[in-house]
C-alpha atoms as a PDB file:
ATOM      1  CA  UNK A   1     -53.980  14.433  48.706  1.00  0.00           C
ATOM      2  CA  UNK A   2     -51.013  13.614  50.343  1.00  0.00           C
ATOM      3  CA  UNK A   3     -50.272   9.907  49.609  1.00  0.00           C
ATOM      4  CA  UNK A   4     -51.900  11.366  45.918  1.00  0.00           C
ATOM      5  CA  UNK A   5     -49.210  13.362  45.445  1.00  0.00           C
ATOM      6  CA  UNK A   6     -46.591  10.602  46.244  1.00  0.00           C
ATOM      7  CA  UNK A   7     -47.704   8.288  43.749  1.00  0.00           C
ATOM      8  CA  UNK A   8     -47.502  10.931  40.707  1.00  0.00           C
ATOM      9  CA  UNK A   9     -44.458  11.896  41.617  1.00  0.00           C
ATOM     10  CA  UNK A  10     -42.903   7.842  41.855  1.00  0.00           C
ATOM     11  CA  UNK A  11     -45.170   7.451  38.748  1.00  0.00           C
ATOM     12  CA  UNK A  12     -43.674  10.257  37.153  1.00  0.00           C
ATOM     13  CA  UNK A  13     -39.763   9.230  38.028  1.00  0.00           C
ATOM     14  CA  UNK A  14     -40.489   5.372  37.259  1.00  0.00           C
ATOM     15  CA  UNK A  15     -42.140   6.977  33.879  1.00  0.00           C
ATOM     16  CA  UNK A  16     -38.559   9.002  32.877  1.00  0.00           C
ATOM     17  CA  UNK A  17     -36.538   5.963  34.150  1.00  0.00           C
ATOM     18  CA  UNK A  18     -37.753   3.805  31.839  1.00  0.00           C
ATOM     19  CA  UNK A  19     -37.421   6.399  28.656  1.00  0.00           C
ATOM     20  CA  UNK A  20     -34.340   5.382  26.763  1.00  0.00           C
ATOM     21  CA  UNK A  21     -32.854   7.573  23.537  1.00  0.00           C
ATOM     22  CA  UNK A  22     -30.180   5.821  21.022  1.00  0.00           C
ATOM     23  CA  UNK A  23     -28.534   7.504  18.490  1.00  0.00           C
ATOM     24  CA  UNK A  24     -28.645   6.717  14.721  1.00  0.00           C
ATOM     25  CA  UNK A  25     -25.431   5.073  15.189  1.00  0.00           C
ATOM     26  CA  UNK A  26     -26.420   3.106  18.372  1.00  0.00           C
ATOM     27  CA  UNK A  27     -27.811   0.105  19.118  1.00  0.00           C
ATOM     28  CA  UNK A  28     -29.505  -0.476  22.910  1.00  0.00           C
ATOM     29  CA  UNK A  29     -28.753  -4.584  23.608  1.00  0.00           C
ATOM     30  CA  UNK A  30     -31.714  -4.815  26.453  1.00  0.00           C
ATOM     31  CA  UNK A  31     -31.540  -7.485  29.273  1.00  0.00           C
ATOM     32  CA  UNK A  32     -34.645  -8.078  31.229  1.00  0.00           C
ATOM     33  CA  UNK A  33     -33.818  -9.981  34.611  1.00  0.00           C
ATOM     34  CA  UNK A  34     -30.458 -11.372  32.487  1.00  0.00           C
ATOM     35  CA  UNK A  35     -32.083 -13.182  29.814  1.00  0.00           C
ATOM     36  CA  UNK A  36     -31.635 -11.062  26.387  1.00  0.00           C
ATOM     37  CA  UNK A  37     -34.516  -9.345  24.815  1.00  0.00           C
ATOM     38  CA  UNK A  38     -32.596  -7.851  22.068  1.00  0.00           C
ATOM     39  CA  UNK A  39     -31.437  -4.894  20.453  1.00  0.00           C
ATOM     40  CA  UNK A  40     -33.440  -1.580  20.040  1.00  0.00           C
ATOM     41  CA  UNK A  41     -33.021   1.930  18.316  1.00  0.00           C
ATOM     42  CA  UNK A  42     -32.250   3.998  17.451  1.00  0.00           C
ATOM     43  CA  UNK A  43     -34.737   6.761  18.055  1.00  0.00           C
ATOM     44  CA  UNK A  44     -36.977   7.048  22.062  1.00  0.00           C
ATOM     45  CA  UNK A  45     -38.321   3.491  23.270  1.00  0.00           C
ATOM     46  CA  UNK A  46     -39.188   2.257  27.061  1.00  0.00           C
ATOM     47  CA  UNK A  47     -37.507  -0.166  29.314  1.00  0.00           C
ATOM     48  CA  UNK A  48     -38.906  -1.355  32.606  1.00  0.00           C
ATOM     49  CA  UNK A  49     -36.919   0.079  35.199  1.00  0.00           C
ATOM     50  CA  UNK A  50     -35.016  -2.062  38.006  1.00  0.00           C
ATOM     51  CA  UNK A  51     -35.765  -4.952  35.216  1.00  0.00           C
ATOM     52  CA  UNK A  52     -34.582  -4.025  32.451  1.00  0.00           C
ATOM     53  CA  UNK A  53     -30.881  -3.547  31.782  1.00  0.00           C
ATOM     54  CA  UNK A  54     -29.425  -1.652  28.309  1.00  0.00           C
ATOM     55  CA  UNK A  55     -25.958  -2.127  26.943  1.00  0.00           C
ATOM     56  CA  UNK A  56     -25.337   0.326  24.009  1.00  0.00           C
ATOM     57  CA  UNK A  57     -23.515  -0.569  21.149  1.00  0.00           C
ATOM     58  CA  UNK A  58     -21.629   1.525  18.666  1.00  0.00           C
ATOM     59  CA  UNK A  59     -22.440   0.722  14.835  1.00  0.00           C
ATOM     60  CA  UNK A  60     -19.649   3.001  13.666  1.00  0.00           C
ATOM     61  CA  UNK A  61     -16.585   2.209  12.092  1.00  0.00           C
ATOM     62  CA  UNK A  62     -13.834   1.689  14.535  1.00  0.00           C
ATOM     63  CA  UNK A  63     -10.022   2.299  13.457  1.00  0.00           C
ATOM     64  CA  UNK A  64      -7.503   0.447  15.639  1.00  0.00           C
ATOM     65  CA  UNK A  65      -3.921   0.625  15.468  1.00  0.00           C
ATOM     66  CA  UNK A  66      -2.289  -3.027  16.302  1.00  0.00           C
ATOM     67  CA  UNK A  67       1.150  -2.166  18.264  1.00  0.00           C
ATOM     68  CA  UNK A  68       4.665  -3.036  16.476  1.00  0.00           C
ATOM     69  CA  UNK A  69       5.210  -6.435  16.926  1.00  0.00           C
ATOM     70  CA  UNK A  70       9.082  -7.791  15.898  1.00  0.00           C
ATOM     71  CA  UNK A  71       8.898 -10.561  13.534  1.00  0.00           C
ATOM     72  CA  UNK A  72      10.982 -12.951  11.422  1.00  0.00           C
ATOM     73  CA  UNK A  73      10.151 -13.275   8.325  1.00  0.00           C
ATOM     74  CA  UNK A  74      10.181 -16.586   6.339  1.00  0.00           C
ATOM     75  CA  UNK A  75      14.112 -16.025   5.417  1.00  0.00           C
ATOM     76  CA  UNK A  76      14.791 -14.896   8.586  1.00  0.00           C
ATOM     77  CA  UNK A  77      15.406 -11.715   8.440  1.00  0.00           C
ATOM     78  CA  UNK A  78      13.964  -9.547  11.733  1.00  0.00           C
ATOM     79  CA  UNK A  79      11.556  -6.877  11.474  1.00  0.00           C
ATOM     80  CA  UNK A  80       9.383  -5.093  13.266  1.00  0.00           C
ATOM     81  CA  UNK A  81       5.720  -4.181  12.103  1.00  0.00           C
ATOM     82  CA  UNK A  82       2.318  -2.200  12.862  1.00  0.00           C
ATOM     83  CA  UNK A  83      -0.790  -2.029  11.052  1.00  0.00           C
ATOM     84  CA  UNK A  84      -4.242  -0.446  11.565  1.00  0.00           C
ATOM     85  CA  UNK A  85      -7.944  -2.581  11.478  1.00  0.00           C
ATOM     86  CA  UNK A  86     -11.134  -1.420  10.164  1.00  0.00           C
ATOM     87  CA  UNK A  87     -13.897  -3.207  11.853  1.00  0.00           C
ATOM     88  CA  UNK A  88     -17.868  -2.384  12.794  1.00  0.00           C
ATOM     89  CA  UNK A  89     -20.065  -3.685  14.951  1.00  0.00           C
ATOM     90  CA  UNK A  90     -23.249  -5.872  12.439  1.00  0.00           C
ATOM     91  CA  UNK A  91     -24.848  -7.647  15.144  1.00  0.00           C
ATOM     92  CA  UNK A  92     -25.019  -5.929  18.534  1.00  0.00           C
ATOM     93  CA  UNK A  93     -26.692  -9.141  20.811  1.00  0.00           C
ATOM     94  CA  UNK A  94     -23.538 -11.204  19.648  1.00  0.00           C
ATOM     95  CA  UNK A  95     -20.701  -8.195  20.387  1.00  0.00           C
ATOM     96  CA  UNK A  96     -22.633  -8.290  23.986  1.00  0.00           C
ATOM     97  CA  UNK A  97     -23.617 -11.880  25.103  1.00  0.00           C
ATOM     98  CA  UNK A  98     -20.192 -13.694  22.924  1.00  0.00           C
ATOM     99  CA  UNK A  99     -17.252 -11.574  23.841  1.00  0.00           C
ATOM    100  CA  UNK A 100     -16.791 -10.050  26.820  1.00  0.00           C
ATOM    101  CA  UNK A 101     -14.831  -7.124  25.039  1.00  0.00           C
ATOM    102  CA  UNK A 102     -14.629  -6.839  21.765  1.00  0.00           C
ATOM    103  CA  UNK A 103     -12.256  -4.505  20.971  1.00  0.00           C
ATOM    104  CA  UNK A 104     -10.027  -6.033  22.616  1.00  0.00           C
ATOM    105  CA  UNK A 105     -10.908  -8.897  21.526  1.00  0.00           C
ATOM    106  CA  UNK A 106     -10.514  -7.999  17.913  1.00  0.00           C
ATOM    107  CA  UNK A 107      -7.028  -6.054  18.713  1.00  0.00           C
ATOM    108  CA  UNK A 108      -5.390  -9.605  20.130  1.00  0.00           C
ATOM    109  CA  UNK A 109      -6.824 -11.454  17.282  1.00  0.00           C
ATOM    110  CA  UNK A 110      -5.496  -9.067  14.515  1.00  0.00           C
ATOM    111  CA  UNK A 111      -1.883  -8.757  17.054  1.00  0.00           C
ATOM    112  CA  UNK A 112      -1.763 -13.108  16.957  1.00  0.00           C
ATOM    113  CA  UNK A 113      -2.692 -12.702  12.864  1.00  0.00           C
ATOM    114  CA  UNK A 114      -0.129 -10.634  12.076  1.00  0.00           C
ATOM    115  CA  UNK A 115       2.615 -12.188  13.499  1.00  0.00           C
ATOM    116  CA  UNK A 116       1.817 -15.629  11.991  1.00  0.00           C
ATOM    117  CA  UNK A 117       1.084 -14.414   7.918  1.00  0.00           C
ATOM    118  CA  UNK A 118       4.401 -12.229   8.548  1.00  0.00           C
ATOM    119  CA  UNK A 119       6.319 -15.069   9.811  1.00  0.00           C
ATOM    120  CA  UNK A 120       5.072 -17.082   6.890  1.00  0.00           C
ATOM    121  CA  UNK A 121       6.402 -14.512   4.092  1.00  0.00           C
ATOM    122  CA  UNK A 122       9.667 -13.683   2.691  1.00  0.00           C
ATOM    123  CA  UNK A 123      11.010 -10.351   3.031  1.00  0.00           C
ATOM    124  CA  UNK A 124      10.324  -9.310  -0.715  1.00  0.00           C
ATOM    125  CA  UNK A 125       6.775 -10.197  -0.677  1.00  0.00           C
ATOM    126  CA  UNK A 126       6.343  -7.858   2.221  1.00  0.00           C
ATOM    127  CA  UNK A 127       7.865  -5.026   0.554  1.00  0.00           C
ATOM    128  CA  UNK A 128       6.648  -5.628  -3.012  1.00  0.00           C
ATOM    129  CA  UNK A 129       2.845  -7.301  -2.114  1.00  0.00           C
ATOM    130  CA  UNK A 130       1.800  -5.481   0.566  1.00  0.00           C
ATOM    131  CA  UNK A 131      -1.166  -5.870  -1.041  1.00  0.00           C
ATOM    132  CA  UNK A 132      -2.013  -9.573  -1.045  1.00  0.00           C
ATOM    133  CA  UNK A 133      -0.255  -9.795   2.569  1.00  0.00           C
ATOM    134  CA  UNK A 134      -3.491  -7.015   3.553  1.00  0.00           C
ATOM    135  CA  UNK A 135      -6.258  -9.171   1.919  1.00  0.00           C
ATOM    136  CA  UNK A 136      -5.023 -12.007   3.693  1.00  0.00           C
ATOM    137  CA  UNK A 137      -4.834 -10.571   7.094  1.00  0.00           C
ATOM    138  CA  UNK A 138      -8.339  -8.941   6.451  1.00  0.00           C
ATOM    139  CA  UNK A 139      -9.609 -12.236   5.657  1.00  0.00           C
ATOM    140  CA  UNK A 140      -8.604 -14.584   8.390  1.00  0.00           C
ATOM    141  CA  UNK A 141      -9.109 -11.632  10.990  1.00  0.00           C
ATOM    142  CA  UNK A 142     -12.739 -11.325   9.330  1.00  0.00           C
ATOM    143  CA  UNK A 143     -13.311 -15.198   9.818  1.00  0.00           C
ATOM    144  CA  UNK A 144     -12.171 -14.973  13.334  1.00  0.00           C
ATOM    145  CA  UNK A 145     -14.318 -12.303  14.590  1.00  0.00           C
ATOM    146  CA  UNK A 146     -17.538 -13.239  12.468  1.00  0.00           C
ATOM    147  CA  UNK A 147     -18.965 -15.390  15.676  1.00  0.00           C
ATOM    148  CA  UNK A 148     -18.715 -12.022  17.344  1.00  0.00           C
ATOM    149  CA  UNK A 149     -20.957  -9.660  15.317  1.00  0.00           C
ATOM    150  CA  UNK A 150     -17.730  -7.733  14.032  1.00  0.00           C
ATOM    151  CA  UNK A 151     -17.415  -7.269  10.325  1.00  0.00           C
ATOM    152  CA  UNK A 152     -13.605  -6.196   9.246  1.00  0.00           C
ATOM    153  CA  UNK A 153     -13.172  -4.196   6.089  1.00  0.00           C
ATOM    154  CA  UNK A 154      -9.954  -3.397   5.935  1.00  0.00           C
ATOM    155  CA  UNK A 155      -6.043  -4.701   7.230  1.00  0.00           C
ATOM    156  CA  UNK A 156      -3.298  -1.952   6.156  1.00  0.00           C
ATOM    157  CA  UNK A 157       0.127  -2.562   7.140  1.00  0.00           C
ATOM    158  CA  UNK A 158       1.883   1.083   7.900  1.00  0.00           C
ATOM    159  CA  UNK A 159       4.987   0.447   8.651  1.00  0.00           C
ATOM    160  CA  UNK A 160       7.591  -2.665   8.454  1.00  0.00           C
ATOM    161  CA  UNK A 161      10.864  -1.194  10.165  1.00  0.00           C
ATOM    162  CA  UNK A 162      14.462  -2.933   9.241  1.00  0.00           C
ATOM    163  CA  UNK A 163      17.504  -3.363  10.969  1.00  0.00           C
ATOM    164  CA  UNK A 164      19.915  -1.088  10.010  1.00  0.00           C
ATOM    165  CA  UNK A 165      22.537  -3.029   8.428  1.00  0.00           C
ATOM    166  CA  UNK A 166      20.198  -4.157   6.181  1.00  0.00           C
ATOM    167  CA  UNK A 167      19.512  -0.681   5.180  1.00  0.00           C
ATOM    168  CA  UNK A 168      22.699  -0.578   3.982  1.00  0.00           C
ATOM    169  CA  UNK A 169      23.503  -3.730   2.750  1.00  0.00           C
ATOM    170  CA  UNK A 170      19.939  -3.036   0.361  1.00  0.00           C
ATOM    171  CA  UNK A 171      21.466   0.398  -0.952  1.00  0.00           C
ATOM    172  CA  UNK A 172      24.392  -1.076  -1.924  1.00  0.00           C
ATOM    173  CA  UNK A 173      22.703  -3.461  -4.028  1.00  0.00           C
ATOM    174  CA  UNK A 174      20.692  -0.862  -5.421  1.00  0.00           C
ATOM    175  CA  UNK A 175      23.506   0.826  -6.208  1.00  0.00           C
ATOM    176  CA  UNK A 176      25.512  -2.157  -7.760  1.00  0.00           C
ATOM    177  CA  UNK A 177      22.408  -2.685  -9.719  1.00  0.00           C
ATOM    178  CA  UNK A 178      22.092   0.621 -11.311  1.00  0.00           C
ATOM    179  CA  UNK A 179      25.728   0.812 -12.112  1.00  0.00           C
ATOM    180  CA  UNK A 180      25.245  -2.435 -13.873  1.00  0.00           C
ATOM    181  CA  UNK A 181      22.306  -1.091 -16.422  1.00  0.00           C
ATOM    182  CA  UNK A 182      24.618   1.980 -16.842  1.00  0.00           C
ATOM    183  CA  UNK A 183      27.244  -0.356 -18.431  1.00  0.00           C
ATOM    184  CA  UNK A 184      24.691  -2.727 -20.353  1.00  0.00           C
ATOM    185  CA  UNK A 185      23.417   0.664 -21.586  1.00  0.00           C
ATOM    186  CA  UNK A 186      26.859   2.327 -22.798  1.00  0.00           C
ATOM    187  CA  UNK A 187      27.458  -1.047 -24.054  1.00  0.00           C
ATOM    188  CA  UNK A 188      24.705  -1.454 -26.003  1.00  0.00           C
ATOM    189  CA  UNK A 189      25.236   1.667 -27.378  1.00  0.00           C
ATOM    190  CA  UNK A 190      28.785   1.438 -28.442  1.00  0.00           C
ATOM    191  CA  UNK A 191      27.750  -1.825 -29.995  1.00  0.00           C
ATOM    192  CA  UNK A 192      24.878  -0.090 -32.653  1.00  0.00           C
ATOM    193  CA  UNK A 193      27.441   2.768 -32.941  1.00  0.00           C
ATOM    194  CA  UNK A 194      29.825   0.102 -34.147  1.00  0.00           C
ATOM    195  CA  UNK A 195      27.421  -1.429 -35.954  1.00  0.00           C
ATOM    196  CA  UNK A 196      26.452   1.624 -37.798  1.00  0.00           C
ATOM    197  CA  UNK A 197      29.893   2.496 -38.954  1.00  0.00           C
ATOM    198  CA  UNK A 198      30.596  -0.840 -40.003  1.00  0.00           C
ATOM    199  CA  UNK A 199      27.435  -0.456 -42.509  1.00  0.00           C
ATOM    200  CA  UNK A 200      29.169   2.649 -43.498  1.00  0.00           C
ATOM    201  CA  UNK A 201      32.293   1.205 -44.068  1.00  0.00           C
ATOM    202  CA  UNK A 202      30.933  -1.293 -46.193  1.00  0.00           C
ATOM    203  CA  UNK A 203      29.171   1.474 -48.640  1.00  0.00           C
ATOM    204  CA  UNK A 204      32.110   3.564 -49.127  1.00  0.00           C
ATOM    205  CA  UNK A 205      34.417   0.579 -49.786  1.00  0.00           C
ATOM    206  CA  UNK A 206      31.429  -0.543 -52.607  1.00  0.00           C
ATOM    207  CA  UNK A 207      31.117   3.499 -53.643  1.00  0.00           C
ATOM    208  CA  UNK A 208      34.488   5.096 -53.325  1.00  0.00           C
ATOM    209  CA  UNK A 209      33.345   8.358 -54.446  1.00  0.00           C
ATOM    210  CA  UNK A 210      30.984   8.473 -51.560  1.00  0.00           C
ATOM    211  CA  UNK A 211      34.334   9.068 -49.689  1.00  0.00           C
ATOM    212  CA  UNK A 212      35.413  12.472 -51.187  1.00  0.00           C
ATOM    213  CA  UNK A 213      31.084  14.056 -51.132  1.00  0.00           C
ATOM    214  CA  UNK A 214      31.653  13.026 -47.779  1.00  0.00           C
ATOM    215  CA  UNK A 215      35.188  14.818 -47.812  1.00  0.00           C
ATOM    216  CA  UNK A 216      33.710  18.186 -49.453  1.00  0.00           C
ATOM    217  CA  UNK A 217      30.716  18.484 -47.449  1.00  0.00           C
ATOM    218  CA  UNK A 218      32.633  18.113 -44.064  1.00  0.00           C
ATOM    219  CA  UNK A 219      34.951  21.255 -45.284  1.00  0.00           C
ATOM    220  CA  UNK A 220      31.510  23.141 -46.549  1.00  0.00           C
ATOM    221  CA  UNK A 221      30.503  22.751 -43.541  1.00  0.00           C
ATOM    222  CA  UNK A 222      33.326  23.849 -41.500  1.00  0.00           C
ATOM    223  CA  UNK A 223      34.382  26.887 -44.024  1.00  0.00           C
ATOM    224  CA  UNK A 224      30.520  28.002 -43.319  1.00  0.00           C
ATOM    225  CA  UNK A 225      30.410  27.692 -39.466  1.00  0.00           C
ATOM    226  CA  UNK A 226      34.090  29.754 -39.367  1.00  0.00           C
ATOM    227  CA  UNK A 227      35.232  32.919 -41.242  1.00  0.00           C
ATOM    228  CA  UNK A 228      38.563  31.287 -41.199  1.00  0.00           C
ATOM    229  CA  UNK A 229      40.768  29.935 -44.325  1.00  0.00           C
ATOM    230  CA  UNK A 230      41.323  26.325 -44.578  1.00  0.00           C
ATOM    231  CA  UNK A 231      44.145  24.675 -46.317  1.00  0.00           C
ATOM    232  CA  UNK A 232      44.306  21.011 -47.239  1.00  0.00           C
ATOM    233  CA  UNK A 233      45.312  18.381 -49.845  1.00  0.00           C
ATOM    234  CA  UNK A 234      43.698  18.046 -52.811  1.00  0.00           C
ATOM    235  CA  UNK A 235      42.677  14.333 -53.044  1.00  0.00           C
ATOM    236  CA  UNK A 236      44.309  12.036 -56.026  1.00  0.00           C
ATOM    237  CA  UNK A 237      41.267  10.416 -56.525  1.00  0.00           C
ATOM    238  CA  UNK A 238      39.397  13.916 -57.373  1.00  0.00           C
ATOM    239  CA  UNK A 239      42.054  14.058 -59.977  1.00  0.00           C
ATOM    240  CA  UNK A 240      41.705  10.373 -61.252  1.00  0.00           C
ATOM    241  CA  UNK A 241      38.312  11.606 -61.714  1.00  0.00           C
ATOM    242  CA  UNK A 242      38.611  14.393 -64.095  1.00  0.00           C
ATOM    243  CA  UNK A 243      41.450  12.814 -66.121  1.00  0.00           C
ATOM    244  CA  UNK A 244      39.111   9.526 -67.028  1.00  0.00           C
ATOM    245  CA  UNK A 245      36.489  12.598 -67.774  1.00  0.00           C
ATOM    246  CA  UNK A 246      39.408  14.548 -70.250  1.00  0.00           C
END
């Protein structure tokens, strides 16, 4: 009963070694005696015990910041730039068995990929198409890390830092730039304001009488907006008027 007794029990602890549990968003990479078996899960499956081996792999998303590197852009001016990866794990045997670690793998990689499609842009591109310099850097990280299992979705530059006097020096041309579409505007606009009165000009010198309606509506006006009395020359040509009509 004795020695009975001893083998349930080792059969019973060999039994719940060898039970394994993986999480939806696991993988278990197994190893039996080193040579890879492959990946199971996720859900309850069995492993030999003192044979078997299981590496577990995370399927999820994984958000990595890549530290500020200082860079020089293609017309040399220095900055200094971070940016955050969005990468998962599609083939769990290669993240094992090809990479030692791939996360850090993947953070070098996107640290090296940075530097080198900053360096090869101009300062203005980086500021005005972030956009294309992200699809880039998600591309060429993507191709890099593809022998690895890793599929990267995203690149997002966060924050590109300048030197200070540059600051300033940009705000000033800012500055000289809006003061010079002020002008071109208050030019512009004298210019159809001149423009208009010239047209004006021209229709009162062909319609003289158009001079003195103008004349009598200005004091209508003015006699209606103030209770005041209003004295002023009587116009010759108002005169010249009614004498051809006598």
């Amino acid at each position: 009963m004795v020695v009975l007794g001893t083998i349930i029990v080792i059969a019973l602890i060999f039994f719940l070694a060898s039970i394994r549990v993986v999480r939806e968003y696991e993988r278990g990479v197994i190893f039996r005696l080193g040579r890879l078996v492959g990946a199971k899960g996720p859900g309850l499956f069995f492993i030999i015990p003192f044979i078997d081996q299981l590496v577990k792999v995370d399927l999820r998303v994984v958000t990595m910041d890549v530290p500020k590197q200082e860079l020089i852009t293609r017309d040399n001016v220095p900055v200094t730039v971070d940016a955050v990866v969005y990468f998962r794990v599609m083939s769990p045997e290669d993240a094992v068995t090809k990479v030692e670690n791939y996360i850090t793998a993947t953070s070098l990689i996107s640290q090296t990929t940075l530097r080198s499609v900053v360096g090869q842009s101009e300062l203005d591109e980086l500021l005005i198409h972030r956009d294309k310099i992200n699809e880039s850097l998600q591309r060429i990280i993507d191709e890099k890390t593809d022998p690895w299992g890793i599929k990267v979705s995203a690149v997002e530059i966060k924050e590109v830092t300048l030197p200070e006097e540059l600051k300033r020096a940009m705000a000033r041309q800012a500055e000289t730039e809006r003061e010079r579409r002020a002008k071109i505007i208050n030019a512009e606009g004298e210019f159809q304001a001149a423009e208009k009165l010239s047209q004006a000009a021209r229709i009162i010198a062909e319609n003289p009488i158009a001079l003195q309606l103008r004349y009598l509506q200005t004091l209508s006006d003015i006699s209606a907006e103030n209770a005041t009395t209003i004295v002023f020359p009587l116009p010759i040509e108002l005169l010249e008027i009614f004498k051809k009509r006598a």
